[in-house]
C-alpha atoms as a PDB file:
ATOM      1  CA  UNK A   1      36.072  36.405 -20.473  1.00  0.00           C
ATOM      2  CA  UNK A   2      34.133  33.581 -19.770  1.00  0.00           C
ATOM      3  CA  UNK A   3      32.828  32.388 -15.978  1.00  0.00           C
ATOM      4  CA  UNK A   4      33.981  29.014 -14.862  1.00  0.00           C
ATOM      5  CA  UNK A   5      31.375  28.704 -12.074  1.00  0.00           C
ATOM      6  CA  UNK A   6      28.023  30.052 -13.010  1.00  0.00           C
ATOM      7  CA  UNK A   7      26.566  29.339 -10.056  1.00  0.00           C
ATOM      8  CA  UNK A   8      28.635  32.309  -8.417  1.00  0.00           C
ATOM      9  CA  UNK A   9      27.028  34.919 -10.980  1.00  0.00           C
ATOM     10  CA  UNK A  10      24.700  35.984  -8.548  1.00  0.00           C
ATOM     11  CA  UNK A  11      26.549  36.682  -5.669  1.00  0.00           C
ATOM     12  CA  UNK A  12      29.343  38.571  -7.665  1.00  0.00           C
ATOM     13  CA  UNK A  13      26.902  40.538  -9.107  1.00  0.00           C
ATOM     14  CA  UNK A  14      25.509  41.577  -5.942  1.00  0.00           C
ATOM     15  CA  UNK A  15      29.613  42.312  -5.092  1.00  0.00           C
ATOM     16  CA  UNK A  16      30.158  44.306  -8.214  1.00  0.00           C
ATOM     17  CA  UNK A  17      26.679  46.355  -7.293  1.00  0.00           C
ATOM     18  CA  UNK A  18      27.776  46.378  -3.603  1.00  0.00           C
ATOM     19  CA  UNK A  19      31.336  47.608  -4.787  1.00  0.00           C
ATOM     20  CA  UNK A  20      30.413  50.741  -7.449  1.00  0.00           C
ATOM     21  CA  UNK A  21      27.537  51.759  -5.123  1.00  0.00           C
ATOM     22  CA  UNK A  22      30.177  52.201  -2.284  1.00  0.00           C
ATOM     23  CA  UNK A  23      32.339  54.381  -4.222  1.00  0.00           C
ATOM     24  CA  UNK A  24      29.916  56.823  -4.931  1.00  0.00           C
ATOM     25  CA  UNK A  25      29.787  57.288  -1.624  1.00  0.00           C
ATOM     26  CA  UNK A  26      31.558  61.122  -0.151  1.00  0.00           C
ATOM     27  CA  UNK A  27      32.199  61.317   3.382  1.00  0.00           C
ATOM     28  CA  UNK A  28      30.523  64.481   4.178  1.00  0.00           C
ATOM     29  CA  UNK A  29      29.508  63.906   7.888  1.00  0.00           C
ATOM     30  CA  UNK A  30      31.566  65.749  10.084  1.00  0.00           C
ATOM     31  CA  UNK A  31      31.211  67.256  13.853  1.00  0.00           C
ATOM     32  CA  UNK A  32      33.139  69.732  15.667  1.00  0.00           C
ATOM     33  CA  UNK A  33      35.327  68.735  18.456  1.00  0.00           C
ATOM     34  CA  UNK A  34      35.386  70.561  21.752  1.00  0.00           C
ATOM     35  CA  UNK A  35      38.268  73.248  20.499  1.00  0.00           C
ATOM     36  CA  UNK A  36      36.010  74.023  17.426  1.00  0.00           C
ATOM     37  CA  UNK A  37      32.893  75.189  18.930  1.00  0.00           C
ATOM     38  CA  UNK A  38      32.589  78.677  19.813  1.00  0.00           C
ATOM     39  CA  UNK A  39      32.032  80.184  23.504  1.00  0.00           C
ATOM     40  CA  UNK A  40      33.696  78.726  26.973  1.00  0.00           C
ATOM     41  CA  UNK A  41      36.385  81.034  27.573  1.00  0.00           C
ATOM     42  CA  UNK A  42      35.333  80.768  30.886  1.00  0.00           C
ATOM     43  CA  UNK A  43      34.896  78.848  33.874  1.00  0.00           C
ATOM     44  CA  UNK A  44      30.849  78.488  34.073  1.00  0.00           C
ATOM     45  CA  UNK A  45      31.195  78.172  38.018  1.00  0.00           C
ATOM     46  CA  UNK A  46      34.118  77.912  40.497  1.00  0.00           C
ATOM     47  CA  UNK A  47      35.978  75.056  41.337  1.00  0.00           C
ATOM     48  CA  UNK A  48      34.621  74.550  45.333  1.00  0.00           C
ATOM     49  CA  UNK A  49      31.837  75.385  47.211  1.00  0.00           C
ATOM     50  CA  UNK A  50      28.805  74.559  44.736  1.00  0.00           C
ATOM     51  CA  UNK A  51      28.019  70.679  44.962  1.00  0.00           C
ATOM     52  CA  UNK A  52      28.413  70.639  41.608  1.00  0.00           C
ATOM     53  CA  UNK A  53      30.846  68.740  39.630  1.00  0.00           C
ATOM     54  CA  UNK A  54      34.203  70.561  38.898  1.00  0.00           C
ATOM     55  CA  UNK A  55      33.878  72.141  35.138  1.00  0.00           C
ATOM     56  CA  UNK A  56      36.741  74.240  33.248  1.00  0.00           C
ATOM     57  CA  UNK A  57      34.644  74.771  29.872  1.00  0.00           C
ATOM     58  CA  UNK A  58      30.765  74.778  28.501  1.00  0.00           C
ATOM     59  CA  UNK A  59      32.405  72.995  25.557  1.00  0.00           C
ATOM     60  CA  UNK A  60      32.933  69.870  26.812  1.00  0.00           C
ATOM     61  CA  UNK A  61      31.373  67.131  25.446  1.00  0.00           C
ATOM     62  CA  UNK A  62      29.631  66.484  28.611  1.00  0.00           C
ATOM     63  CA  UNK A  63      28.019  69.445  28.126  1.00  0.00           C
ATOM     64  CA  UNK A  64      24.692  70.876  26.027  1.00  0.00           C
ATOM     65  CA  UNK A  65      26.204  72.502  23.103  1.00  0.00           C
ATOM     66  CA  UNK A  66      29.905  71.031  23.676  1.00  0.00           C
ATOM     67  CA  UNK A  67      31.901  69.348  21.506  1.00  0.00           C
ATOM     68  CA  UNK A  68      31.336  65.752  19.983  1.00  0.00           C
ATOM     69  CA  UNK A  69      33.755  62.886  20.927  1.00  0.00           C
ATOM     70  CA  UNK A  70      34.543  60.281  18.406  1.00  0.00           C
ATOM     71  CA  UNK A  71      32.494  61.671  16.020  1.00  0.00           C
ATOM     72  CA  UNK A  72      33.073  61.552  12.424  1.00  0.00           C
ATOM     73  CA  UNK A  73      35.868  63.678  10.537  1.00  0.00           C
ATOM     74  CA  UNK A  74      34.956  63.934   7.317  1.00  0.00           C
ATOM     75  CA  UNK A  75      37.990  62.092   6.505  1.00  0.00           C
ATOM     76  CA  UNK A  76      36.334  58.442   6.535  1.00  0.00           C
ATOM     77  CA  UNK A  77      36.640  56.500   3.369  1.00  0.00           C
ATOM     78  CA  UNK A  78      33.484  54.143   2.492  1.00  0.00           C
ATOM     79  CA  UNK A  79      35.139  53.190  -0.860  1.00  0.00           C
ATOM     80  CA  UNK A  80      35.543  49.547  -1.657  1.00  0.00           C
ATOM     81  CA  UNK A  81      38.581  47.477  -3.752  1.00  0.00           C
ATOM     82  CA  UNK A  82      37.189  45.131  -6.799  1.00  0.00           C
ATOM     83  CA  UNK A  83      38.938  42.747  -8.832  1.00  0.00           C
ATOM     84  CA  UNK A  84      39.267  43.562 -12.308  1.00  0.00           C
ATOM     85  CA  UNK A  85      38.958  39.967 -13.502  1.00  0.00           C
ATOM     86  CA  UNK A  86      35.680  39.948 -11.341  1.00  0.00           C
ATOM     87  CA  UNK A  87      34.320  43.452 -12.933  1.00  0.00           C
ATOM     88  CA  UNK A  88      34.906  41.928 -16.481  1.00  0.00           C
ATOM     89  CA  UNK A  89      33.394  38.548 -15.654  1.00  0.00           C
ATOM     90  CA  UNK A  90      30.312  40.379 -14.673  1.00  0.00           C
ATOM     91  CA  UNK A  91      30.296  42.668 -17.374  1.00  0.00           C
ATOM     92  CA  UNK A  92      30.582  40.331 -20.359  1.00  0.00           C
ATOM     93  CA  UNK A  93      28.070  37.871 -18.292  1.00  0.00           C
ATOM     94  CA  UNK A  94      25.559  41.441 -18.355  1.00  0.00           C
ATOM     95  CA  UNK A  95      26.347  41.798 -22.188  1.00  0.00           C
ATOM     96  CA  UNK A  96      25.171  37.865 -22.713  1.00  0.00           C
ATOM     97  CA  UNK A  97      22.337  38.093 -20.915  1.00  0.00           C
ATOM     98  CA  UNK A  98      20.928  41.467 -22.627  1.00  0.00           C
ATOM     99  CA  UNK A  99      22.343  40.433 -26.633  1.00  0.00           C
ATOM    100  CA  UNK A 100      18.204  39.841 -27.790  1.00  0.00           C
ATOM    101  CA  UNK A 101      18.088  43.337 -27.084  1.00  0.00           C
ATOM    102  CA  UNK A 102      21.214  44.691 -28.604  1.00  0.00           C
ATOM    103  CA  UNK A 103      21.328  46.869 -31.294  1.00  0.00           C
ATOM    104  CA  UNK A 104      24.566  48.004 -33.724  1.00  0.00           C
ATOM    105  CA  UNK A 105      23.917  50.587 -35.467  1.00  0.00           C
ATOM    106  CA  UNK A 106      25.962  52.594 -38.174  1.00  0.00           C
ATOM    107  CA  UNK A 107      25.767  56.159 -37.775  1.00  0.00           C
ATOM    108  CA  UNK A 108      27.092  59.330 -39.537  1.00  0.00           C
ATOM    109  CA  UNK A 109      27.384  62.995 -37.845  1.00  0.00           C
ATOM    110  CA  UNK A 110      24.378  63.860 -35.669  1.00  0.00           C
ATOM    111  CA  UNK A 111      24.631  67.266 -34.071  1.00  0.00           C
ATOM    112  CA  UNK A 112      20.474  67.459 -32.741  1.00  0.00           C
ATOM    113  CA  UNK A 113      19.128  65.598 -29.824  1.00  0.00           C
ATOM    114  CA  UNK A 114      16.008  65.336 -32.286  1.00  0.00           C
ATOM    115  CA  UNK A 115      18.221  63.687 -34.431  1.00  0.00           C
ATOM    116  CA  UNK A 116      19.008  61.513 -31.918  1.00  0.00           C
ATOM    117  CA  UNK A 117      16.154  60.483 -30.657  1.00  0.00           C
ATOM    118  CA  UNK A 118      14.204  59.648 -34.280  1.00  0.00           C
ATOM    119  CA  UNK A 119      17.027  57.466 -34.704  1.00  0.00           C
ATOM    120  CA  UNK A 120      16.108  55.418 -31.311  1.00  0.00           C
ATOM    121  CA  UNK A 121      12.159  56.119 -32.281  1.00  0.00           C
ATOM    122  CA  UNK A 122      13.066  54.453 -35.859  1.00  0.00           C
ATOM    123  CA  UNK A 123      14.438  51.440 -34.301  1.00  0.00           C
ATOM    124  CA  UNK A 124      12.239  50.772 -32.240  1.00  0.00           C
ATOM    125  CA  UNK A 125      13.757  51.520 -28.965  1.00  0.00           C
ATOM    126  CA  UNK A 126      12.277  52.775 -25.509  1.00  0.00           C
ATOM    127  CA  UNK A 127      13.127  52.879 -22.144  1.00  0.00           C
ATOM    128  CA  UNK A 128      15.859  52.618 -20.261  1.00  0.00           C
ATOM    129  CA  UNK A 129      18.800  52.456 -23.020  1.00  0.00           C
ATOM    130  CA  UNK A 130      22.649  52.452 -22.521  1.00  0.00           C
ATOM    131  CA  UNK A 131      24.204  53.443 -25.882  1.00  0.00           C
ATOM    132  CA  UNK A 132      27.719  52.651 -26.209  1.00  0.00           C
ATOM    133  CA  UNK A 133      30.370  54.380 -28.563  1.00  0.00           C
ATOM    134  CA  UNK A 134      32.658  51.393 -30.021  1.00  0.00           C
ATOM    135  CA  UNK A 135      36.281  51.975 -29.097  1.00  0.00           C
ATOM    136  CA  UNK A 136      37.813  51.321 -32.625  1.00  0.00           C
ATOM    137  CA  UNK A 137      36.451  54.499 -33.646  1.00  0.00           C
ATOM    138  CA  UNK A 138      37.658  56.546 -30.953  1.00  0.00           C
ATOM    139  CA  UNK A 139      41.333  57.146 -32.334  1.00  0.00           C
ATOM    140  CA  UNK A 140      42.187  60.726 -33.883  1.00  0.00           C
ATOM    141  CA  UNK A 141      41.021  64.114 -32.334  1.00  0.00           C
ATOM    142  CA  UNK A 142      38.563  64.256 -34.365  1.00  0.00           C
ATOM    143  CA  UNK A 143      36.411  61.466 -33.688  1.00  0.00           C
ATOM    144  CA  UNK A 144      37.273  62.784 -29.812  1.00  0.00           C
ATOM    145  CA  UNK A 145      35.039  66.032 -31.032  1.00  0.00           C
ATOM    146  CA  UNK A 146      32.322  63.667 -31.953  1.00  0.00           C
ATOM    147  CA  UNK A 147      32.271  61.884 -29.370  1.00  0.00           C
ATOM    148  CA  UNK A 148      31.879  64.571 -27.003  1.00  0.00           C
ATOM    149  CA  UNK A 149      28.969  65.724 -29.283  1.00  0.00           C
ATOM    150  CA  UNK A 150      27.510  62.180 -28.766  1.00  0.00           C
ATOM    151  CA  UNK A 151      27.447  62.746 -25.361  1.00  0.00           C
ATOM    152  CA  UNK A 152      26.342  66.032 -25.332  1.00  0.00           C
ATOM    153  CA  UNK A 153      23.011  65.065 -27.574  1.00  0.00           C
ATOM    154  CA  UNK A 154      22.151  61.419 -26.020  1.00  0.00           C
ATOM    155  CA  UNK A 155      22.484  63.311 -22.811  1.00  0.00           C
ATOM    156  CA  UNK A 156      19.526  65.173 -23.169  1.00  0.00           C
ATOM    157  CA  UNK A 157      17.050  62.350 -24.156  1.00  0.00           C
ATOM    158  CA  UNK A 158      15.458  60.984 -20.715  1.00  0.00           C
ATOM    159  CA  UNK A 159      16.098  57.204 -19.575  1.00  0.00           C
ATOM    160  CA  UNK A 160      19.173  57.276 -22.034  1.00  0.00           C
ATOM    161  CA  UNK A 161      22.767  56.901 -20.836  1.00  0.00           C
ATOM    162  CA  UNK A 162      25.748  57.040 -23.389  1.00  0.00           C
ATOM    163  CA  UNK A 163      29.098  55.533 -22.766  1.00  0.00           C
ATOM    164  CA  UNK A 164      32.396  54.118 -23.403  1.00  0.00           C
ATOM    165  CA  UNK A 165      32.314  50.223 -24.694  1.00  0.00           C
ATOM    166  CA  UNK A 166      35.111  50.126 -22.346  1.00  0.00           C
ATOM    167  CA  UNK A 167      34.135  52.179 -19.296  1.00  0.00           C
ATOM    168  CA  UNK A 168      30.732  50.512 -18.767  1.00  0.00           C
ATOM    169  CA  UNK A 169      29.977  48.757 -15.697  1.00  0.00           C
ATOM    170  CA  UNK A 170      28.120  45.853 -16.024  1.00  0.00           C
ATOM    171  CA  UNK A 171      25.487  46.755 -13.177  1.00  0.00           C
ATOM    172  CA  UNK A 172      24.721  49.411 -16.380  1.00  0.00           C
ATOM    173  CA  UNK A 173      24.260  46.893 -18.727  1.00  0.00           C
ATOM    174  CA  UNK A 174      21.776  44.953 -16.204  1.00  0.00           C
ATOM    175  CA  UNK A 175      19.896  48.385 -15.231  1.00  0.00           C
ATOM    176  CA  UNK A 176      19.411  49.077 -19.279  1.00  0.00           C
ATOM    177  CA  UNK A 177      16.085  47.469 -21.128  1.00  0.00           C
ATOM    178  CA  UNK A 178      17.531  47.824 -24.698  1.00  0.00           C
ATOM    179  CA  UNK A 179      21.791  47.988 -25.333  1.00  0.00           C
ATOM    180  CA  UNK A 180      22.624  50.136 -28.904  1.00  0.00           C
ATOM    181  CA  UNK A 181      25.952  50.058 -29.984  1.00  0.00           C
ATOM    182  CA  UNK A 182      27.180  53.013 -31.917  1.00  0.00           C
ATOM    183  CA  UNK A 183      29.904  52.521 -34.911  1.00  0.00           C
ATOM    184  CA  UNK A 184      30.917  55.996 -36.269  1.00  0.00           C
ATOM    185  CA  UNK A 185      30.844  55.972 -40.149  1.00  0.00           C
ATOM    186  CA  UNK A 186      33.663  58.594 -41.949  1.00  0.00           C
ATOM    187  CA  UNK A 187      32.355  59.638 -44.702  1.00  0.00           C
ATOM    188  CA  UNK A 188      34.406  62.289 -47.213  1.00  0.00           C
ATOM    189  CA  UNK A 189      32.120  65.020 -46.843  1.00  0.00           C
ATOM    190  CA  UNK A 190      32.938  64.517 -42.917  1.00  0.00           C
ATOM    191  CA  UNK A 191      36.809  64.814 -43.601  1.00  0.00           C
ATOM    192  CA  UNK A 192      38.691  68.330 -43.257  1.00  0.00           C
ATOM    193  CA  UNK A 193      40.877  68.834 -46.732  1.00  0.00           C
ATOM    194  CA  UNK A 194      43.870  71.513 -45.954  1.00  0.00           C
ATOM    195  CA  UNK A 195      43.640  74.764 -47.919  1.00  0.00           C
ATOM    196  CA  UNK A 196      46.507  75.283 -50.359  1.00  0.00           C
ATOM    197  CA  UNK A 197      46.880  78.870 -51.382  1.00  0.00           C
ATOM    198  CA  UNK A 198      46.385  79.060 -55.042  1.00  0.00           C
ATOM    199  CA  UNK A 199      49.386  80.131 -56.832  1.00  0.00           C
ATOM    200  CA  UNK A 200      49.401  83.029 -59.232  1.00  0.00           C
ATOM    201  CA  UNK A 201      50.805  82.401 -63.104  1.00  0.00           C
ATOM    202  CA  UNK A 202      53.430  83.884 -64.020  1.00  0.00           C
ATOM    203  CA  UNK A 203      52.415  87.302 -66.008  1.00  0.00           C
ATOM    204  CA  UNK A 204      49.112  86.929 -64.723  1.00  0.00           C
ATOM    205  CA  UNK A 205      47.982  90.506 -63.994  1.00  0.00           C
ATOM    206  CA  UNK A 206      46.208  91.160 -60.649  1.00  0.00           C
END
């Protein structure tokens, strides 16, 4: 997808970083309101005689210890709607921008991290890499194995992060020094042949 105004990259950018940042987001403040604290089940002074103002509960939110008003529930939502013509836009502008360090490379079945990284140490790669697995070769159950292998060996080299070419972000692809694009190679010696029981001749003794 291409951008008609450039001059707009950077403040979408900033959106698109604005936007995933925001969704990250949990809403884990919470305070108690005044029927959730414990204690005040009784009247801390009668209602006449003392000069004092007229109280039912210690848990009031006038009170030290009391309840919170208008605090927050827990319940907010800081999350954020994008565009999805806007996410692409930025994402293929990201890919442009980064293609003098792009890699492809052709791989066959790596089940070590050591593997793994000599193959990034052979090319000449450091730092902060986003590997991406290409989508074409994500179609049978098997390639689903590998590529849950991929992630579980990438993920344990540090600085490296290993994706879908279709679920990357493109504030990834602008955090990343060097892009390497994985295409998985099946090979026959990869391939699972059924077993056909052998079939006994006919007078063959056992």
């Amino acid at each position: 997808m291409a951008i008609k105004n450039k001059e707009n990259l950077p403040e979408l950018v900033a959106k698109v970083t604005r936007v995933i940042e925001a969704n990250k987001r949990r809403a884990t403040a919470r305070t108690k309101k005044r029927g959730e604290v414990s204690g005040g089940g009784r009247k801390p002074h009668r209602q006449k005689g003392t000069g004092r103002a007229r109280a039912g509960s210690t848990r009031s939110p006038l009170w030290r210890g009391g309840g919170v008003t208008f605090g927050p529930t827990g319940e907010q939502n800081p999350s954020l709607n994008l565009n999805k013509k806007e996410r692409e836009a930025v994402k293929q502008a990201a890919l442009e921008s980064k293609k003098s360090n792009t890699v492809e490379l052709s791989i066959g079945k790596i089940s070590k991290t050591k593997e793994a990284a000599d193959l990034l140490k052979k090319n000449n790669i450091s730092g902060r890499t986003l590997v991406l697995v290409d989508e074409k070769s994500e179609k049978s159950q098997k390639e689903s194995e590998s590529l849950r292998n991929l992630r579980r060996v990438f993920g344990n080299i540090k600085n490296v992060l290993l994706a879908k070419n279709g679920d990357v972000s493109g504030v990834d692809v602008l955090r990343a020094d060097n892009i390497v694009i994985l295409k998985m190679e099946t090979t026959k010696a990869n391939k699972i042949e059924p077993k056909t029981a052998s079939k006994a001749k006919v007078g063959e003794k056992k």
